[in-house]
Protein backbone atom coordinates (compact mmCIF):
# COMPACT_ATOMS: atom_id res chain seq x y z
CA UNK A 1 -3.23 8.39 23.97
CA UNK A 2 -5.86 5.27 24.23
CA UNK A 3 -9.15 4.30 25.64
CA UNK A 4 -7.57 4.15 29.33
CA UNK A 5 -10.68 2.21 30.67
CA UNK A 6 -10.74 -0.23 28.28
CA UNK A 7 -7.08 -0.99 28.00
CA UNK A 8 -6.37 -1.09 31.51
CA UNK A 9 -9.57 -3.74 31.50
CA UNK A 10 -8.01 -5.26 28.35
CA UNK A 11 -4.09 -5.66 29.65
CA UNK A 12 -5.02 -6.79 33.07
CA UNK A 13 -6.96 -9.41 31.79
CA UNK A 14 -5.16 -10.89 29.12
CA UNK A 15 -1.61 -10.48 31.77
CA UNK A 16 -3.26 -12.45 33.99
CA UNK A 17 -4.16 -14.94 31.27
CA UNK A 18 -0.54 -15.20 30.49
CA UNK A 19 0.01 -16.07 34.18
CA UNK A 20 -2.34 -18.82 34.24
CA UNK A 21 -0.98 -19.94 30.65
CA UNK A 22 2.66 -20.18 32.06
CA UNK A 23 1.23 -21.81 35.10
CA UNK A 24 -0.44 -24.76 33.31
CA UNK A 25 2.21 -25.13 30.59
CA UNK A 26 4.96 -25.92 32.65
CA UNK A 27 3.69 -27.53 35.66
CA UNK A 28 0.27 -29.36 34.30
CA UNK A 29 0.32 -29.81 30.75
CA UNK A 30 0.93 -33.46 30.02
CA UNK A 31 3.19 -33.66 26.87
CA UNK A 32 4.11 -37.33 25.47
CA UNK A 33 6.70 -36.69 24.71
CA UNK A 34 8.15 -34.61 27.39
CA UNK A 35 7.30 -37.73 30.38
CA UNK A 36 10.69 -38.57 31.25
CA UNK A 37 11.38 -34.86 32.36
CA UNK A 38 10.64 -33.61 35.85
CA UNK A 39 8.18 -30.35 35.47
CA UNK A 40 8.93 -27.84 34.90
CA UNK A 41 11.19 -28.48 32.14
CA UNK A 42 11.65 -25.29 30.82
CA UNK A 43 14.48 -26.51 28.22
CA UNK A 44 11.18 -28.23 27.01
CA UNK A 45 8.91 -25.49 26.41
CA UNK A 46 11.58 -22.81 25.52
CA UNK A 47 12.92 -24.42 22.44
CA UNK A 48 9.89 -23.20 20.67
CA UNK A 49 9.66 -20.02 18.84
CA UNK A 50 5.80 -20.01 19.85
CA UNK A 51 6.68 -20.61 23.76
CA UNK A 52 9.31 -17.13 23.34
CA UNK A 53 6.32 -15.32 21.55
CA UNK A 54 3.88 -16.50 24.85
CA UNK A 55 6.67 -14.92 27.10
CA UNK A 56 7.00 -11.68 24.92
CA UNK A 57 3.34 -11.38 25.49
CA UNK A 58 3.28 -11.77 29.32
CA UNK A 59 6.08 -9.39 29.69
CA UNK A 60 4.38 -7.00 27.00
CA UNK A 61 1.22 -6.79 28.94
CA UNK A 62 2.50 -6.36 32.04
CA UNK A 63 4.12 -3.40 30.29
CA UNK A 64 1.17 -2.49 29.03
CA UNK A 65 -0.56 -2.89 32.47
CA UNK A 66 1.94 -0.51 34.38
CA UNK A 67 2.04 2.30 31.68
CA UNK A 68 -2.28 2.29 32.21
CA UNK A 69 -1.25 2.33 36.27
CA UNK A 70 1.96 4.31 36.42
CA UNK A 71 1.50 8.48 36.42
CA UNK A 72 5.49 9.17 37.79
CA UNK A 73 8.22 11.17 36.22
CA UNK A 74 9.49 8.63 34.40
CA UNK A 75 6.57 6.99 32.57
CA UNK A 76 7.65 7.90 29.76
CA UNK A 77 10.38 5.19 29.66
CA UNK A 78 7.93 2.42 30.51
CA UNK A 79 5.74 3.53 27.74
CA UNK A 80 9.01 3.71 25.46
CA UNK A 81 9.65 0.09 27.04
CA UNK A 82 6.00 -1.05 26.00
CA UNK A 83 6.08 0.37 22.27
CA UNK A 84 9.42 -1.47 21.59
CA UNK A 85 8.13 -5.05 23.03
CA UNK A 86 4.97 -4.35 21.34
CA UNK A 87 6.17 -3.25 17.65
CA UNK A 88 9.35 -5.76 17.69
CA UNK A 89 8.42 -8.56 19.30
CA UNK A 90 4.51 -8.61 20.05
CA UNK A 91 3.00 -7.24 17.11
CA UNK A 92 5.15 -9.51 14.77
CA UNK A 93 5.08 -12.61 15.76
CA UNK A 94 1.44 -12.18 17.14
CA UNK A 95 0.38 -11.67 13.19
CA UNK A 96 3.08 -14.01 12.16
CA UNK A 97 2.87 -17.35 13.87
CA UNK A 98 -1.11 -18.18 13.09
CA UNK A 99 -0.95 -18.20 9.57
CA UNK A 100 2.40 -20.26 9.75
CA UNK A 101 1.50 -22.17 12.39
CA UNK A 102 -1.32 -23.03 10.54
CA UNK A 103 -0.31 -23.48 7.04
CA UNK A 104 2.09 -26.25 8.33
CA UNK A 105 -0.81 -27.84 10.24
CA UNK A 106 -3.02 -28.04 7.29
CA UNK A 107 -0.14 -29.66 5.19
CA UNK A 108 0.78 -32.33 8.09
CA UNK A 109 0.45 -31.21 11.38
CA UNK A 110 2.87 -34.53 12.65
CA UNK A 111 5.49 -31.37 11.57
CA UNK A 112 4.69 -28.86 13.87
CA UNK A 113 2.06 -30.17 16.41
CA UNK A 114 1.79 -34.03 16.76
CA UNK A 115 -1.96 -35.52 16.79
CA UNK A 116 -0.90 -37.27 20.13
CA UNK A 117 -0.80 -33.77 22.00
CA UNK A 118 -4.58 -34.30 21.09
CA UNK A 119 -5.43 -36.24 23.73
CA UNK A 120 -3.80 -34.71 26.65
CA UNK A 121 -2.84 -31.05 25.61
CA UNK A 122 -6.21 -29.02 25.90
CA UNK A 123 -7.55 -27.19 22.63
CA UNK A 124 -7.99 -24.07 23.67
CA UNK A 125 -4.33 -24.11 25.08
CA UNK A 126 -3.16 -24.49 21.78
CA UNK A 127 -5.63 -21.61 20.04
CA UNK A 128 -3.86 -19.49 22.78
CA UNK A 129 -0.71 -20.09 21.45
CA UNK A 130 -1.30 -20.01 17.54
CA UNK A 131 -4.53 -18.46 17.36
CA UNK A 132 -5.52 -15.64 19.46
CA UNK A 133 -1.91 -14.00 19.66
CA UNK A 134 -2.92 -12.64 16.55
CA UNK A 135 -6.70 -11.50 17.94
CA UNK A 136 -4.90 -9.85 20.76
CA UNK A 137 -2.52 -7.68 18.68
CA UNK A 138 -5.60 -6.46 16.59
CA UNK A 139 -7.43 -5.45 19.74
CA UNK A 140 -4.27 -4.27 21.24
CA UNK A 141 -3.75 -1.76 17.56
CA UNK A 142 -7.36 -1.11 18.33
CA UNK A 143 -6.62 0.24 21.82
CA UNK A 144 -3.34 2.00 21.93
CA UNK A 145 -1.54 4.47 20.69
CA UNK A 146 1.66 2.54 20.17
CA UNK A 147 5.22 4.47 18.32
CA UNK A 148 6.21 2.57 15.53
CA UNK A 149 10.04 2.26 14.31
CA UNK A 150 11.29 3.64 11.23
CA UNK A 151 11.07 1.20 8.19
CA UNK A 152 14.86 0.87 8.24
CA UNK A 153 14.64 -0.11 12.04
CA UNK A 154 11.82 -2.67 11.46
CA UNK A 155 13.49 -4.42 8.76
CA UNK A 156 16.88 -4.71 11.24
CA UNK A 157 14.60 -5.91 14.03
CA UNK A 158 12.82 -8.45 11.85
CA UNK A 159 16.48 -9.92 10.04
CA UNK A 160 17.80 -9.88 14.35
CA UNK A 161 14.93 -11.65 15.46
CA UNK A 162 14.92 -14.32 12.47
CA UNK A 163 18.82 -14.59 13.50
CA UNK A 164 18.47 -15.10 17.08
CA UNK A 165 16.17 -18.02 17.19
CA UNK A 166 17.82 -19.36 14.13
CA UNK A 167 21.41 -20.01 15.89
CA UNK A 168 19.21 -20.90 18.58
CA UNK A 169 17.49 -24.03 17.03
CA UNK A 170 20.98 -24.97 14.72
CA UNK A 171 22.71 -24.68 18.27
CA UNK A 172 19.77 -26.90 19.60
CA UNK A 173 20.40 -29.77 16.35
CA UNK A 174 24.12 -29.15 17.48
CA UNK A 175 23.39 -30.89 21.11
CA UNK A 176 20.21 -32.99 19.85
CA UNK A 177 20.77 -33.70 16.43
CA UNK A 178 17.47 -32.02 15.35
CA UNK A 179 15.72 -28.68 14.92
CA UNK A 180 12.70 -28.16 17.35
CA UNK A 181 10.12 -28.06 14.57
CA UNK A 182 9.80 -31.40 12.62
CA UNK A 183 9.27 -29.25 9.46
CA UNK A 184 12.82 -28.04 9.70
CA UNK A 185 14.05 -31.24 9.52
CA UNK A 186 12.73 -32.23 6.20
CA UNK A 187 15.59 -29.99 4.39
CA UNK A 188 18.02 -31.99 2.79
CA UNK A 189 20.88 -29.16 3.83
CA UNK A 190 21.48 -26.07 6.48
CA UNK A 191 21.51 -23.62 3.79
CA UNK A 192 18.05 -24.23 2.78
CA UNK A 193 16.89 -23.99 6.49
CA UNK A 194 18.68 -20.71 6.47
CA UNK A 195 16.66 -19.56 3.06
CA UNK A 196 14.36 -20.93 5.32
CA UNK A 197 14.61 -18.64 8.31
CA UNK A 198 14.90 -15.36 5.77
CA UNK A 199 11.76 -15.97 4.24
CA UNK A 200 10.02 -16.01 7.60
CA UNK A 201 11.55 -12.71 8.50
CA UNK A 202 10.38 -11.72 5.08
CA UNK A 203 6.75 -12.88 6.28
CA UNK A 204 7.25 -10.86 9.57
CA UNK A 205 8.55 -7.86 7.89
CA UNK A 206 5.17 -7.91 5.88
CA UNK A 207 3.37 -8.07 9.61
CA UNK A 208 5.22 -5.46 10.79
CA UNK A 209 4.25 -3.07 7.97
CA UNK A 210 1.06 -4.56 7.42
CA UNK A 211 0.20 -3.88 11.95
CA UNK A 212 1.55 -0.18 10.57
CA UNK A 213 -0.35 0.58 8.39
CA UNK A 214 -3.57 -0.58 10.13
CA UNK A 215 -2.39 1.79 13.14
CA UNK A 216 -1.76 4.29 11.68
CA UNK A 217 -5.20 4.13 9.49
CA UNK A 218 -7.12 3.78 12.78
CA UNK A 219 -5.33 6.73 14.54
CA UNK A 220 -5.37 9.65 12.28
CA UNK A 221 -9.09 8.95 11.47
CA UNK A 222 -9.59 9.07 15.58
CA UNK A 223 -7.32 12.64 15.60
CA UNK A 224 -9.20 13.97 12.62
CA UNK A 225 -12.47 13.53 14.29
């Protein structure tokens, strides 16, 4: 199924990664802009569609982790469990959220990470959330043996997704009177930040097939041989 060594290596280190990740975002990391709230402020950190991907990942690898360490009856459902977080959650927003991420920054960062986080958020804190996601999945395709979903079920899971967090962050300008990302506030209406939201699961639909196609590539060449 995969290179057991090397992916039980792989998932135990990057899980425990996570930990520490979680660890320092909420309880050390020094955001500006966050002061007046006691840590941790989750309702801080959780508003972000990046902070959701950095909790998919934790709970993917320790997934991942326990299918490498777990030989019962019922593995099969924890691998199951692992291929679904991986291909629906993982995988897409792993290959989605660095070219984004950084697209925006490159136009004017002040819209999606502030230059004051500069001086107190460290940098490789931020490459861990918008840069090696993306390094991770590649390994991760690299590694495993993963079940992909049918194209019909991929393009539901990438419109649900895109739906979720977009009530989420209109709920959030409900209470606040903003989105979450500064560059959704720069649409004159809703319905263009909804146009908005289905052209990013457009982008992670492309992921998804994209991560599929590379799998599947890698595998059969490793069954043929």
């Amino acid at each position: 199924e995969d290179s057991s060594h090397m992916s039980l290596f792989f998932h135990l280190s990057i899980f425990l990664f996570w930990v520490y990740y979680h660890y320092y975002d909420f309880y050390v990391a020094d955001y500006p802009d966050e002061r007046q709230y006691p840590k941790p402020c989750f309702k801080c950190r959780l508003r972000f569609l990046t902070s959701w991907n950095t909790v998919f990942q934790a709970i993917y690898y320790f997934l991942a982790l326990l299918s490498d360490l777990y030989r019962g009856s019922n593995r099969s459902l924890v691998v199951s469990a692992r291929d679904f977080v991986f291909t629906s959650l993982v995988c897409t927003l792993g290959l989605f959220i660095p070219p984004v991420f950084w697209t925006i920054y490159a136009i004017d960062r002040e819209n999606i990470y502030p230059k004051i986080y500069d001086a107190t958020v460290p940098v490789w804190k931020n490459h861990a959330a918008h840069t090696a996601i993306g390094v991770f999945v590649i390994i991760e395709l690299l590694l495993v043996n993963h079940k992909f979903a049918s194209a019909k079920q991929m393009i539901v899971r990438s419109l649900l997704l895109s739906a979720i967090y977009g009530a989420f962050a209109f709920w959030l300008k409900s209470i606040e009177g903003r989105f979450p990302y500064g560059v959704l506030n720069l649409f004159s209406n809703d319905l263009q930040v909804v146009a908005f939201f289905l052209g990013l699961a457009f982008i992670g639909l492309i992921d998804q097939f994209a991560a599929r196609v590379m799998h599947d590539f890698i595998w059969s060449k490793r069954k043929a041989s």
